[in-house]
C-alpha atoms as a PDB file:
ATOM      1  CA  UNK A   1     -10.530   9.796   2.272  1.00  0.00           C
ATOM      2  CA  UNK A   2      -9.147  10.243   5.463  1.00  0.00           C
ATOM      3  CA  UNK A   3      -6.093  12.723   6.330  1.00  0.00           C
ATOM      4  CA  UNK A   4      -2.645  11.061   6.540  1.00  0.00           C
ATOM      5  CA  UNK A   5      -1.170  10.723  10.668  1.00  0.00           C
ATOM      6  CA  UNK A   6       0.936  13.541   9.903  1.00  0.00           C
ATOM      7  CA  UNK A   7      -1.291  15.913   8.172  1.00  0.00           C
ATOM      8  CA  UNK A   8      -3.901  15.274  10.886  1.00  0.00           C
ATOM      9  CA  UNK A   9      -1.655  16.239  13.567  1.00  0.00           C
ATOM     10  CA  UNK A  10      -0.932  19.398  11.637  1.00  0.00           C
ATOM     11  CA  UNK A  11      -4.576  20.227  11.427  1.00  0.00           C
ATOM     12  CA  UNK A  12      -5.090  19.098  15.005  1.00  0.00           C
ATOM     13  CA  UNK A  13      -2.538  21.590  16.053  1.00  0.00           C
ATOM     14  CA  UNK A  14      -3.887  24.573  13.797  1.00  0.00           C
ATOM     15  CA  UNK A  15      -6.935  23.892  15.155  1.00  0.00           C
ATOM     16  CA  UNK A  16      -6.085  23.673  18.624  1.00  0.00           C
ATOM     17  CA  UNK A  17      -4.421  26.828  18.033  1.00  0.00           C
ATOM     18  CA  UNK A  18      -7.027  28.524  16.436  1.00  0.00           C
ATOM     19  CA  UNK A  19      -9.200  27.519  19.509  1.00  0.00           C
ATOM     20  CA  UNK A  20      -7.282  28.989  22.256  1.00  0.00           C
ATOM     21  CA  UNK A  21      -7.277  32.288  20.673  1.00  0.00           C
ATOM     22  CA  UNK A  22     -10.607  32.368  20.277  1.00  0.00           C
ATOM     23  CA  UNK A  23     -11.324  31.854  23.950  1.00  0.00           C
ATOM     24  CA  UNK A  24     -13.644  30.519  26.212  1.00  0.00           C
ATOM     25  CA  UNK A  25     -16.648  29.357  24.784  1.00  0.00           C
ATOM     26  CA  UNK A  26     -20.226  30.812  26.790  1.00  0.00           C
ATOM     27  CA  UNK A  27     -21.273  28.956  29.721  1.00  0.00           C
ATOM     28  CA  UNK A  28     -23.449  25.795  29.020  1.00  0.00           C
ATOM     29  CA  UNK A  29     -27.210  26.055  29.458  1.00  0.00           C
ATOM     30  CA  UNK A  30     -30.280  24.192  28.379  1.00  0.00           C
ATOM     31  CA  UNK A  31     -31.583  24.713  25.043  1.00  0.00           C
ATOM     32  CA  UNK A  32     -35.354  24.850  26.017  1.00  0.00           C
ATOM     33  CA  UNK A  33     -36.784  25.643  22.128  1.00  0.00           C
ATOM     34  CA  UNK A  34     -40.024  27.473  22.323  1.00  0.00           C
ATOM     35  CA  UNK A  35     -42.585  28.244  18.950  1.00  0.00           C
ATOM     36  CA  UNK A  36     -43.749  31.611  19.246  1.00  0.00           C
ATOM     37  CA  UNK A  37     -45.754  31.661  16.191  1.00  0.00           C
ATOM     38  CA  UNK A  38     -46.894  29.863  13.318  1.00  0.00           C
ATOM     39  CA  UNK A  39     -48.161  31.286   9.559  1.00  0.00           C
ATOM     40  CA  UNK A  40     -49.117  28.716   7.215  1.00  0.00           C
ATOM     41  CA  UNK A  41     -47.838  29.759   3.201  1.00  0.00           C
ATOM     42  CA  UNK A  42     -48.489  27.637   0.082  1.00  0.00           C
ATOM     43  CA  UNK A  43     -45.203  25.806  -0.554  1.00  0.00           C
ATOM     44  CA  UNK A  44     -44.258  25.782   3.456  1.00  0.00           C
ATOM     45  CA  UNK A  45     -44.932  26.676   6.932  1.00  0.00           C
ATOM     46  CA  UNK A  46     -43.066  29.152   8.671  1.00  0.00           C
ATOM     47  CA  UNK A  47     -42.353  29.098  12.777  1.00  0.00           C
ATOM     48  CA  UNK A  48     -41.048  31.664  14.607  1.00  0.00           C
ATOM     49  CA  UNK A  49     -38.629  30.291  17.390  1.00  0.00           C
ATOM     50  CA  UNK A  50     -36.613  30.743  20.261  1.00  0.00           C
ATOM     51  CA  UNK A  51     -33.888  28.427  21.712  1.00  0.00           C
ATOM     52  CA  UNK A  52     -31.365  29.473  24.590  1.00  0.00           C
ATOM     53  CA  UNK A  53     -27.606  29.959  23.503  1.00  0.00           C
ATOM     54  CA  UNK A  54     -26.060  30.893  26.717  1.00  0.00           C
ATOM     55  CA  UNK A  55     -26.873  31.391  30.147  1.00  0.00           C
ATOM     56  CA  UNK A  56     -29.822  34.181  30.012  1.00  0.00           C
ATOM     57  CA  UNK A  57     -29.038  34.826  26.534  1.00  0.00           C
ATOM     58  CA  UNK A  58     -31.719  33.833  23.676  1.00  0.00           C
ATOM     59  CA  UNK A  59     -31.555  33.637  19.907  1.00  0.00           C
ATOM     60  CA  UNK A  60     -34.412  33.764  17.708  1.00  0.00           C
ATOM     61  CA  UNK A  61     -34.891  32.297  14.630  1.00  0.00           C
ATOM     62  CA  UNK A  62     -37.385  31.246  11.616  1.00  0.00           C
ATOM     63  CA  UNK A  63     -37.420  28.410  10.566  1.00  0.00           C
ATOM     64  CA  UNK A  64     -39.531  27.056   7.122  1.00  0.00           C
ATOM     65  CA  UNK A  65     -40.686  23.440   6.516  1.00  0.00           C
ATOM     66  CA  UNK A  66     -41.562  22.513   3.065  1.00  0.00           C
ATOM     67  CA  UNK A  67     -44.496  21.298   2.200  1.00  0.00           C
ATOM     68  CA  UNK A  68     -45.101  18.364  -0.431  1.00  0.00           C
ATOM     69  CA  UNK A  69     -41.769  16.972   0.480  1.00  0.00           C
ATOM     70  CA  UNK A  70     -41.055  13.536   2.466  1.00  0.00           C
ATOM     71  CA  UNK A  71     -39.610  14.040   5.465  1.00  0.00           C
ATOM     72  CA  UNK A  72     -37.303  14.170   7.197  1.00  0.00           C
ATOM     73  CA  UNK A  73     -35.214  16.659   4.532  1.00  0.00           C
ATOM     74  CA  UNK A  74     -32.078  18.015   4.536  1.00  0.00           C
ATOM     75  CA  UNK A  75     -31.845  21.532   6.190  1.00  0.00           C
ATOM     76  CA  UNK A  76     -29.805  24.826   5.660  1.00  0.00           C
ATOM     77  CA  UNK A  77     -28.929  28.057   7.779  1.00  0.00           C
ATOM     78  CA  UNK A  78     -29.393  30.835   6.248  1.00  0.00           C
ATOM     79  CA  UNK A  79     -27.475  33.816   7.904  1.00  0.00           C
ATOM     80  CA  UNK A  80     -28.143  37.104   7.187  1.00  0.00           C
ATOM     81  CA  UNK A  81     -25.940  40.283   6.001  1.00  0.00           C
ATOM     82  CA  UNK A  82     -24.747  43.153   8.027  1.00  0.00           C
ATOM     83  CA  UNK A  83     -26.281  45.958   5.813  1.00  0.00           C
ATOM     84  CA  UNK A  84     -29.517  45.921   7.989  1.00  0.00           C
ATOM     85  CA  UNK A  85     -29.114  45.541  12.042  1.00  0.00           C
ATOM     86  CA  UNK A  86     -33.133  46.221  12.526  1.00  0.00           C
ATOM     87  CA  UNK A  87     -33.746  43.455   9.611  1.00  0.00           C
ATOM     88  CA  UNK A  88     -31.560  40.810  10.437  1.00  0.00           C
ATOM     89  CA  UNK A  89     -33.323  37.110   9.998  1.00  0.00           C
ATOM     90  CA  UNK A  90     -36.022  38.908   7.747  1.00  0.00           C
ATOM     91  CA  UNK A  91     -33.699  39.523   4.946  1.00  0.00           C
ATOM     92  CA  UNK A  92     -33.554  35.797   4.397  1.00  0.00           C
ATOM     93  CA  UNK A  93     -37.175  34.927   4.486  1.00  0.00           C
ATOM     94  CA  UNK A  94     -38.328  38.374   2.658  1.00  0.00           C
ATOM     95  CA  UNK A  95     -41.649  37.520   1.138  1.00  0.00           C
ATOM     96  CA  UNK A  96     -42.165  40.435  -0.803  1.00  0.00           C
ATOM     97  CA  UNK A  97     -39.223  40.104  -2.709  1.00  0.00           C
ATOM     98  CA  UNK A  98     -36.546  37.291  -3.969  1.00  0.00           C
ATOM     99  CA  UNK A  99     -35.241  35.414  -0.832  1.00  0.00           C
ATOM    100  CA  UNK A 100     -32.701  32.832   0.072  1.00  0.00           C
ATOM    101  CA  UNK A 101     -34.657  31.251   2.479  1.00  0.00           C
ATOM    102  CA  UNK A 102     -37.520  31.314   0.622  1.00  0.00           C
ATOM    103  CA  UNK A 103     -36.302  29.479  -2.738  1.00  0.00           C
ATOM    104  CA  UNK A 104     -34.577  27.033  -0.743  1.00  0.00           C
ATOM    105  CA  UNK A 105     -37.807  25.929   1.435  1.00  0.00           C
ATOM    106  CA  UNK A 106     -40.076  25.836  -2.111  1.00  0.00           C
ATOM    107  CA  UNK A 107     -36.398  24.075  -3.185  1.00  0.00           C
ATOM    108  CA  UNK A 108     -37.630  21.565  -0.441  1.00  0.00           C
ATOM    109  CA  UNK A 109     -35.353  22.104   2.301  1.00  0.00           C
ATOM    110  CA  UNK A 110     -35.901  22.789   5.909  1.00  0.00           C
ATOM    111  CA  UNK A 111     -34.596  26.449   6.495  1.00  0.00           C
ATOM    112  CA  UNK A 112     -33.455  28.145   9.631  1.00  0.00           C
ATOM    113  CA  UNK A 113     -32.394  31.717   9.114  1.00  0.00           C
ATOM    114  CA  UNK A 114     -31.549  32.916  12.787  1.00  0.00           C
ATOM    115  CA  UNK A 115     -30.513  36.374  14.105  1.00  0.00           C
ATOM    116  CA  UNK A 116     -26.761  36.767  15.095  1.00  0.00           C
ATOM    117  CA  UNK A 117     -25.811  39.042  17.821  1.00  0.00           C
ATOM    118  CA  UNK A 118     -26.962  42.322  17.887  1.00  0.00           C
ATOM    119  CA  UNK A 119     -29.185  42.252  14.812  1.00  0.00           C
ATOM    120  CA  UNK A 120     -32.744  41.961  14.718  1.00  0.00           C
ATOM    121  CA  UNK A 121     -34.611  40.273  18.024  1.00  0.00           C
ATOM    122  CA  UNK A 122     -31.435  40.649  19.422  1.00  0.00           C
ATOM    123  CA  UNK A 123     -30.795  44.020  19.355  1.00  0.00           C
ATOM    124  CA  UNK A 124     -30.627  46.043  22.421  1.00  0.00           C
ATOM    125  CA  UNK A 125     -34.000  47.049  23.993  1.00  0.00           C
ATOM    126  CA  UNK A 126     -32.920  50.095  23.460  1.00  0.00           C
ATOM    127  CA  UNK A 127     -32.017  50.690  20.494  1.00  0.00           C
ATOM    128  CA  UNK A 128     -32.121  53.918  18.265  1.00  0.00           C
ATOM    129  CA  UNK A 129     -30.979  53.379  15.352  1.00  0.00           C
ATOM    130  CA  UNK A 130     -28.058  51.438  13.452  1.00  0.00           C
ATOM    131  CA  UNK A 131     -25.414  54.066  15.544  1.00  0.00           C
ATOM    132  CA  UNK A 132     -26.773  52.696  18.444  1.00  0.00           C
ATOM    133  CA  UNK A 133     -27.018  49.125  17.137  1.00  0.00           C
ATOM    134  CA  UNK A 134     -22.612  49.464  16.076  1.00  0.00           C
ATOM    135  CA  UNK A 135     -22.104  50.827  19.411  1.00  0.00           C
ATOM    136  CA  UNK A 136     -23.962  47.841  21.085  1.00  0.00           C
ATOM    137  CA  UNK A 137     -22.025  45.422  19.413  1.00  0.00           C
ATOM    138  CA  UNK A 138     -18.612  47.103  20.327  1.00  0.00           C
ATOM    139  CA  UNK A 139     -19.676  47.609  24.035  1.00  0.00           C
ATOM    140  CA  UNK A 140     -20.396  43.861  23.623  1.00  0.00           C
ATOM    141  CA  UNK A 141     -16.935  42.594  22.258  1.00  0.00           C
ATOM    142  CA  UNK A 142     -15.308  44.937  24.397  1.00  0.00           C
ATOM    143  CA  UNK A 143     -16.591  43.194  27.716  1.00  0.00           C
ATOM    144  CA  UNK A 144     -16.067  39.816  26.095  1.00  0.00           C
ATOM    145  CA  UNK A 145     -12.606  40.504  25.263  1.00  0.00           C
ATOM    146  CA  UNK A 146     -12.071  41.719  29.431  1.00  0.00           C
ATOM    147  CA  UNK A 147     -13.144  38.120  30.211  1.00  0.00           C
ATOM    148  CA  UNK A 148     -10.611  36.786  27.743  1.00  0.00           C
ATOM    149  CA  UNK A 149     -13.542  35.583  25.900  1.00  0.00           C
ATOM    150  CA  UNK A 150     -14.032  37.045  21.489  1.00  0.00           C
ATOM    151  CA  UNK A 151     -16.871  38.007  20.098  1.00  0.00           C
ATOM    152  CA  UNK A 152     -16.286  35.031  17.280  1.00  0.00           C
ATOM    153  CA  UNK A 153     -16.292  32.360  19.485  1.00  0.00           C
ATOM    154  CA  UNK A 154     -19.769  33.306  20.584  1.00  0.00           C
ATOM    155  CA  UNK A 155     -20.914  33.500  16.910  1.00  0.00           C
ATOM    156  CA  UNK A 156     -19.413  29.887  16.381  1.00  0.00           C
ATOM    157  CA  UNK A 157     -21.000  28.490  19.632  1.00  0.00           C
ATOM    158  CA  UNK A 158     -25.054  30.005  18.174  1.00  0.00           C
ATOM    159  CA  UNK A 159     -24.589  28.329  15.101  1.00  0.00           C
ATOM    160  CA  UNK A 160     -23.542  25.268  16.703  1.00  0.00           C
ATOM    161  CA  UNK A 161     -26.825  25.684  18.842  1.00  0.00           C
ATOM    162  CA  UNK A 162     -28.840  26.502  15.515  1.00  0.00           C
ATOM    163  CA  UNK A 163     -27.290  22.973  14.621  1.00  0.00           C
ATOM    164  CA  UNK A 164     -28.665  21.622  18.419  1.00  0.00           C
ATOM    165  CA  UNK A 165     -31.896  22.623  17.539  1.00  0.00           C
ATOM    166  CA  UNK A 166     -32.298  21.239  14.372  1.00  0.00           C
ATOM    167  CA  UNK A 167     -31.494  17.819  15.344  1.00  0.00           C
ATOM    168  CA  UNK A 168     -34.642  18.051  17.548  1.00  0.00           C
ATOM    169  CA  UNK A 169     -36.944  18.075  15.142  1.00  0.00           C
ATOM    170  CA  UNK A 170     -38.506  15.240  13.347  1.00  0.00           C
ATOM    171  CA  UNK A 171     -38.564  16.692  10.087  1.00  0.00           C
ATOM    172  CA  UNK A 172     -35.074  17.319   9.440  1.00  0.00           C
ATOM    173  CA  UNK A 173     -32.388  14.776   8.498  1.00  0.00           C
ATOM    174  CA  UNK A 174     -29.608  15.641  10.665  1.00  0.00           C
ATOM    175  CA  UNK A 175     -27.022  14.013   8.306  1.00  0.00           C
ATOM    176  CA  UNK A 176     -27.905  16.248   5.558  1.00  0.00           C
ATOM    177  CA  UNK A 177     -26.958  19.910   7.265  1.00  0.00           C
ATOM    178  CA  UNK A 178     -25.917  22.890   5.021  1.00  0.00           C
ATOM    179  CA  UNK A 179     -24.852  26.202   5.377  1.00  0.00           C
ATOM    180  CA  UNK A 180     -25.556  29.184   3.101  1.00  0.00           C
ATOM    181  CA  UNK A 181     -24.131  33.251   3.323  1.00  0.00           C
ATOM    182  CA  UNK A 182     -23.116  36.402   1.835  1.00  0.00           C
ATOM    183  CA  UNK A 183     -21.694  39.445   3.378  1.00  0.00           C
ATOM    184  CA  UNK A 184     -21.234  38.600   6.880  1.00  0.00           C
ATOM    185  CA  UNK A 185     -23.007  35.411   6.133  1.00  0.00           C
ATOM    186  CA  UNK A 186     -20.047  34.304   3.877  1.00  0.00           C
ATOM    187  CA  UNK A 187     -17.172  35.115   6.352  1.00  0.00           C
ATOM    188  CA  UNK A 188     -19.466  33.488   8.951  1.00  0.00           C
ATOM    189  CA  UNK A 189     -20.612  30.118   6.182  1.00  0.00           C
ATOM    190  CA  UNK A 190     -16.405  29.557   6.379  1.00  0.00           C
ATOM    191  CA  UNK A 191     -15.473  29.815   9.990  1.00  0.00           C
ATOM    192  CA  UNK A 192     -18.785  28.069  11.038  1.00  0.00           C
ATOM    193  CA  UNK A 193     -17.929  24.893   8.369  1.00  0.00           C
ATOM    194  CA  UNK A 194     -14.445  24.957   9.503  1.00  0.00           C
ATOM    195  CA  UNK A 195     -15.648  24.264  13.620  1.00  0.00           C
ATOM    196  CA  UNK A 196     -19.067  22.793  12.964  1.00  0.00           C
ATOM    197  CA  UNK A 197     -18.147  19.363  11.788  1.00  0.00           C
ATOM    198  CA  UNK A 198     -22.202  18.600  11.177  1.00  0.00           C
ATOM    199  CA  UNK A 199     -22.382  21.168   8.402  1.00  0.00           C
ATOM    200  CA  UNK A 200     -22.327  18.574   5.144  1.00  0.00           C
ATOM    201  CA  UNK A 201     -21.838  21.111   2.721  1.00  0.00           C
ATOM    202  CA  UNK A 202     -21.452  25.253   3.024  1.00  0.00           C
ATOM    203  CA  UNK A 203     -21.913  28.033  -0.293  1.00  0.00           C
ATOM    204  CA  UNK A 204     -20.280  31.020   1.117  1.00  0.00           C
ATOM    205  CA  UNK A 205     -21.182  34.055  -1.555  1.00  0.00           C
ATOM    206  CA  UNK A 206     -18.220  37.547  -1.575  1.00  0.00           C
ATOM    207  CA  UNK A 207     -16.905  39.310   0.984  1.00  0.00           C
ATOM    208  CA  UNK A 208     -13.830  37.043   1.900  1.00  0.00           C
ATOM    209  CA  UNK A 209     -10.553  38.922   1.608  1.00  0.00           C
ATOM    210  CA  UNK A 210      -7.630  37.644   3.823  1.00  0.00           C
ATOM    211  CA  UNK A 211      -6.449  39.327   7.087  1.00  0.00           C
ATOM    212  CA  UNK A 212      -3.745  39.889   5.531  1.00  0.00           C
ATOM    213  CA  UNK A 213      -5.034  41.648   2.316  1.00  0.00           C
ATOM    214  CA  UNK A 214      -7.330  43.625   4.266  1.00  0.00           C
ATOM    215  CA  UNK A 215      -4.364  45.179   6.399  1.00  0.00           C
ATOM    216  CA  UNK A 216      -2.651  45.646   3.030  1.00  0.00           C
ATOM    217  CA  UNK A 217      -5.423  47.929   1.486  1.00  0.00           C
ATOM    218  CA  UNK A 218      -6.366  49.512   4.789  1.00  0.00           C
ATOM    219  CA  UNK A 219      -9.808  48.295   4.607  1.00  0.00           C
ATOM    220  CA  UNK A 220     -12.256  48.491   7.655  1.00  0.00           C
ATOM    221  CA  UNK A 221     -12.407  45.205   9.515  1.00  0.00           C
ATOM    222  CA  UNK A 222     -16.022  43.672  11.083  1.00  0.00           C
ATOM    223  CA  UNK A 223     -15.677  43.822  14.514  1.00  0.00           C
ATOM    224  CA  UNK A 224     -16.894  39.962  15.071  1.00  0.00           C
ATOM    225  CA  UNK A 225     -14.077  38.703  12.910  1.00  0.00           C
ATOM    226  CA  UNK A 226     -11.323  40.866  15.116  1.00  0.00           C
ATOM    227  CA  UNK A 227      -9.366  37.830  17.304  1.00  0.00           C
ATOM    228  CA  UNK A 228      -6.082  38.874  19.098  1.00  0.00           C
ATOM    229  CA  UNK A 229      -3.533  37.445  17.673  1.00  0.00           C
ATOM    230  CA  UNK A 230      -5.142  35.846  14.747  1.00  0.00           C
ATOM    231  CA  UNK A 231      -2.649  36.738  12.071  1.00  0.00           C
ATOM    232  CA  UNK A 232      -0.005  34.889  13.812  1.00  0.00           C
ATOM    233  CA  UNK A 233      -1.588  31.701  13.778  1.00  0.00           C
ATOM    234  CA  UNK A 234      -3.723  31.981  10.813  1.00  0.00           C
ATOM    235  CA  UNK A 235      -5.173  33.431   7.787  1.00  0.00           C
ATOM    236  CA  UNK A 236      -9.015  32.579   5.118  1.00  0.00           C
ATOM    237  CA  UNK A 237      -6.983  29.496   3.262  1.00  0.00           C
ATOM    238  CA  UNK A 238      -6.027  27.889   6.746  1.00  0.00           C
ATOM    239  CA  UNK A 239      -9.389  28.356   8.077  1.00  0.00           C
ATOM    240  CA  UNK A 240     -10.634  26.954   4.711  1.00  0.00           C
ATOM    241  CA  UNK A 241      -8.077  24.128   4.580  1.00  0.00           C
ATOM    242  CA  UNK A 242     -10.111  22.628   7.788  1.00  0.00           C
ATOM    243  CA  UNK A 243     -13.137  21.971   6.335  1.00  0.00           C
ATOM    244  CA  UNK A 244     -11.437  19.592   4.102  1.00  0.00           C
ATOM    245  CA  UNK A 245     -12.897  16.776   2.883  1.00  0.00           C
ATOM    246  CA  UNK A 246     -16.475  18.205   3.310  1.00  0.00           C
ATOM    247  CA  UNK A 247     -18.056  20.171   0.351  1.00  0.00           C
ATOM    248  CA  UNK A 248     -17.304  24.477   0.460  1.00  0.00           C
ATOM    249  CA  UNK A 249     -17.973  26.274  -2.334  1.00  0.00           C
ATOM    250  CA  UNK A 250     -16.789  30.107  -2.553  1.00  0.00           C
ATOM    251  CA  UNK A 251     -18.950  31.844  -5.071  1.00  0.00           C
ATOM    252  CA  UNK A 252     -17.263  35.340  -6.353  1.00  0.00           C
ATOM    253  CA  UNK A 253     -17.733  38.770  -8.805  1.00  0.00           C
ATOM    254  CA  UNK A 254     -14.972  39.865 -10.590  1.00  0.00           C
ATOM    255  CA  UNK A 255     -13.748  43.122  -9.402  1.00  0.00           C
ATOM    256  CA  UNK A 256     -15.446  42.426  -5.826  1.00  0.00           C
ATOM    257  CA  UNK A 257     -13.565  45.173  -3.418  1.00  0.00           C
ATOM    258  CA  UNK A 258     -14.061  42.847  -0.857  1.00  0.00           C
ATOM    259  CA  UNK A 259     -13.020  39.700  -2.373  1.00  0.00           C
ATOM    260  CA  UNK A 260     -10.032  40.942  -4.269  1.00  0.00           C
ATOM    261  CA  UNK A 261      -7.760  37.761  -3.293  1.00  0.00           C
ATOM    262  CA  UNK A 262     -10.697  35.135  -2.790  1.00  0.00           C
ATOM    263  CA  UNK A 263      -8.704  33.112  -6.065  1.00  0.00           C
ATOM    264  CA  UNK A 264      -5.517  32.929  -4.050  1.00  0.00           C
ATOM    265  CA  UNK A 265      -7.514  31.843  -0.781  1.00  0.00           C
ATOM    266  CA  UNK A 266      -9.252  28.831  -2.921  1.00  0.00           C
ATOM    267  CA  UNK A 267      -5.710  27.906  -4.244  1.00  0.00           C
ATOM    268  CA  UNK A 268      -3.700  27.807  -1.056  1.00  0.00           C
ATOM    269  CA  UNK A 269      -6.875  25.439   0.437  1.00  0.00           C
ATOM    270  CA  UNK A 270      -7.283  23.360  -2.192  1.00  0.00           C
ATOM    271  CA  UNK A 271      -4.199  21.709  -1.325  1.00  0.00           C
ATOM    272  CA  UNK A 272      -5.449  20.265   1.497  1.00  0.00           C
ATOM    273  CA  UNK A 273      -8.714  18.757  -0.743  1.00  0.00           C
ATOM    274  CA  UNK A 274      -6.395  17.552  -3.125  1.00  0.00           C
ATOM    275  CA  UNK A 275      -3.869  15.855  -0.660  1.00  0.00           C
ATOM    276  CA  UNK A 276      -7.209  14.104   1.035  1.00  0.00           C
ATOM    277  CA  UNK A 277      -7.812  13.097  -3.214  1.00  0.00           C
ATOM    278  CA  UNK A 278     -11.419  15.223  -3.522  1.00  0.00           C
ATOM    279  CA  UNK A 279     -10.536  18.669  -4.924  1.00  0.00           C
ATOM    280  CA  UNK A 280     -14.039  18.410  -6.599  1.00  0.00           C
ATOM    281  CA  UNK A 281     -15.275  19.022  -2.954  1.00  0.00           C
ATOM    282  CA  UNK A 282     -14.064  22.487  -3.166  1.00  0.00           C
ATOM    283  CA  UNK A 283     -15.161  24.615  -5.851  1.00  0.00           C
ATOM    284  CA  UNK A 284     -14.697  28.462  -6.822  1.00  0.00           C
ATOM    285  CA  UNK A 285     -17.570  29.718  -8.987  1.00  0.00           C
ATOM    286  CA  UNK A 286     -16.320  33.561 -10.632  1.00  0.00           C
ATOM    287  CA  UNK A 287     -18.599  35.016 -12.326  1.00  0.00           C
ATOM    288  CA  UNK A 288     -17.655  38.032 -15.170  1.00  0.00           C
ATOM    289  CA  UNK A 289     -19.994  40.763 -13.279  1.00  0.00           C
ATOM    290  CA  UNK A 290     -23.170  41.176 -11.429  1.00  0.00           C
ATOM    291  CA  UNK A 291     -24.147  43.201  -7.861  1.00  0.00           C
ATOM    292  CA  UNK A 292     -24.897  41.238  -4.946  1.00  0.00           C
ATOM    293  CA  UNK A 293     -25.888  37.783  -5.189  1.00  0.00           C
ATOM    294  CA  UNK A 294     -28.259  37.879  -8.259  1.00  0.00           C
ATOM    295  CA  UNK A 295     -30.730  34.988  -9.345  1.00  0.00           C
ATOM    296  CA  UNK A 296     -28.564  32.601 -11.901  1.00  0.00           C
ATOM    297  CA  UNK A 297     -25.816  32.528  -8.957  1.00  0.00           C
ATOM    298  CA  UNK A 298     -28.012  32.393  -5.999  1.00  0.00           C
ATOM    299  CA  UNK A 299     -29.525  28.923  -8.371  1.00  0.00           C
ATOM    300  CA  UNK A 300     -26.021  27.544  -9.706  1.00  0.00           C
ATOM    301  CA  UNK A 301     -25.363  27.544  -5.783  1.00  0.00           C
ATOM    302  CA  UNK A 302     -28.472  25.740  -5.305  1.00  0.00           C
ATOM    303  CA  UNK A 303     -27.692  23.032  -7.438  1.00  0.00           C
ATOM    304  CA  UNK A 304     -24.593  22.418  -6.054  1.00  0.00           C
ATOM    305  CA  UNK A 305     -25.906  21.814  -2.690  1.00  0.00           C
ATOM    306  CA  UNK A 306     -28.368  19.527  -4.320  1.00  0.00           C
ATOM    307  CA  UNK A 307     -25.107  17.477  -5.573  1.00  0.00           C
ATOM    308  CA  UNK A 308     -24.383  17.131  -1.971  1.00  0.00           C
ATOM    309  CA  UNK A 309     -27.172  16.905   0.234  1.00  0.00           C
ATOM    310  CA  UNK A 310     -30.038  15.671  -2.234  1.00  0.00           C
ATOM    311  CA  UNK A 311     -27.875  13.056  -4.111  1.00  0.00           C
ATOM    312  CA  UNK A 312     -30.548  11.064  -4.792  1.00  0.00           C
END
């Protein structure tokens, strides 16, 4: 269903809002994709790519096609955490041990689980450690933020390249996009489906506390999500409230520390769904207890993608 005049000019405005605070997006350049690697595994094949994101500035990326499957499929990102700078990417297609990326390709979906700034291929050369790796990242936002430029707005511009890149390739159905996180990945799954108007249907798993919660407990903040003047345009619900009609599902632990107001955030947005007349398009999934994002939520996630972008 389409928004009413008036509450599209309302979102037009938050969002055009929300845009100039984020600032100016990187310079344009050519994507020119490159395959640096192939390794062929039962249930898919996995490619190790490259595609250019900015001017001089490459991202790096896996991506899995399923095999057994007709194609073209839908596809997913999978982004990483921020627990491991040296893994990055790898945490998501982890063959040795229960991986996102991994169910979802034997799930028969084309995966792309790409490196954000700063982690993984994209660390500095010279890297040292994960004290080195935080210090990178800051030196980074720092000089972005002299140009008038955030950190965030970068971020939002690589996935929409991730998004670029799949819609070169045969095997993918580019009207069947998703987007899966936790951690960072979650904060990242709702600001990405909230500017990335491709991205069908998003699971984003903990770690989403409001601004304004997280200056209330005097929590640390990720520097990528730090945006001058953010809190007096916006906060999670009107982020959320963008994505509206498409599918977002916020999947949460009980007594999360970093998701201690992730009910009220679903409320406040679901007023938008259910003005638009789909509040079964956005969906909170709570679960009693658990650590990290365990197997029978990682699956219950999984099937609700399938309700979206394998409907048939």
């Amino acid at each position: 269903m389409a928004r009413s005049t008036a509450e599209a000019n309302l979102a037009e405005m938050l969002q055009q809002s929300l845009t100039s605070i984020l600032g100016a997006p990187p310079d344009p350049a050519p994507l020119s994709p490159q395959v640096l690697g192939v390794l062929e595994r039962d249930h898919y094949r996995r490619e190790h790519i490259k595609y250019q994101v900015s001017p001089n500035q490459w991202s790096y990326a896996y991506l899995l096609i399923p095999k057994g499957v007709n194609l073209p499929c839908p596809a997913i990102i999978c982004h990483h955490g921020s627990g491991n700078f040296a893994a990055g990417k790898e945490e998501m297609v982890d063959e040795t041990r229960p991986s996102i990326g991994v169910e979802l390709a034997r799930l028969g979906y084309v995966v792309m689980a790409p490196d954000a700034f700063g982690y993984g291929e994209r660390r500095s050369p010279n890297s040292s450690g994960a004290a080195y790796d935080a210090a990178y990242t800051l030196q980074h936002y720092t000089v972005l933020l002299l140009r008038g430029e955030t950190m965030l707005r970068h971020l939002l511009s690589d996935i929409s390249r991730a998004v670029d890149y799949l819609l070169t390739r045969p095997e993918v159905d580019g009207a069947r996009l998703g987007f899966i996180g936790q951690s960072y990945g979650a904060r990242m799954a709702l600001w990405a489906a909230a500017f990335e108007p491709r991205l069908i249907a998003t699971v984003a798993h903990g770690s989403l506390m409001s601004y304004r919660e997280t200056v209330r407990q005097g929590n640390w903040f990720q520097i990528e999500f730090v945006v001058p003047r953010l809190m007096q345009v916006a906060d999670l619900h009107d982020i959320l409230s963008l994505v509206a009609p498409r599918p977002f599902l916020l999947s949460t632990i009980q007594g999360d520390a970093y998701s201690t107001d992730a009910a009220e955030i679903y409320q406040r947005a679901l007023v938008a769904y259910q003005r638009l007349g789909v509040p079964q398009r956005l969906a909170h999934y709570v679960y009693p207890r658990g650590s990290g994002f365990e197997p029978a939520m990682r699956y219950k996630a999984y099937t609700w993608l399938n309700s979206w972008l394998k409907p048939y």
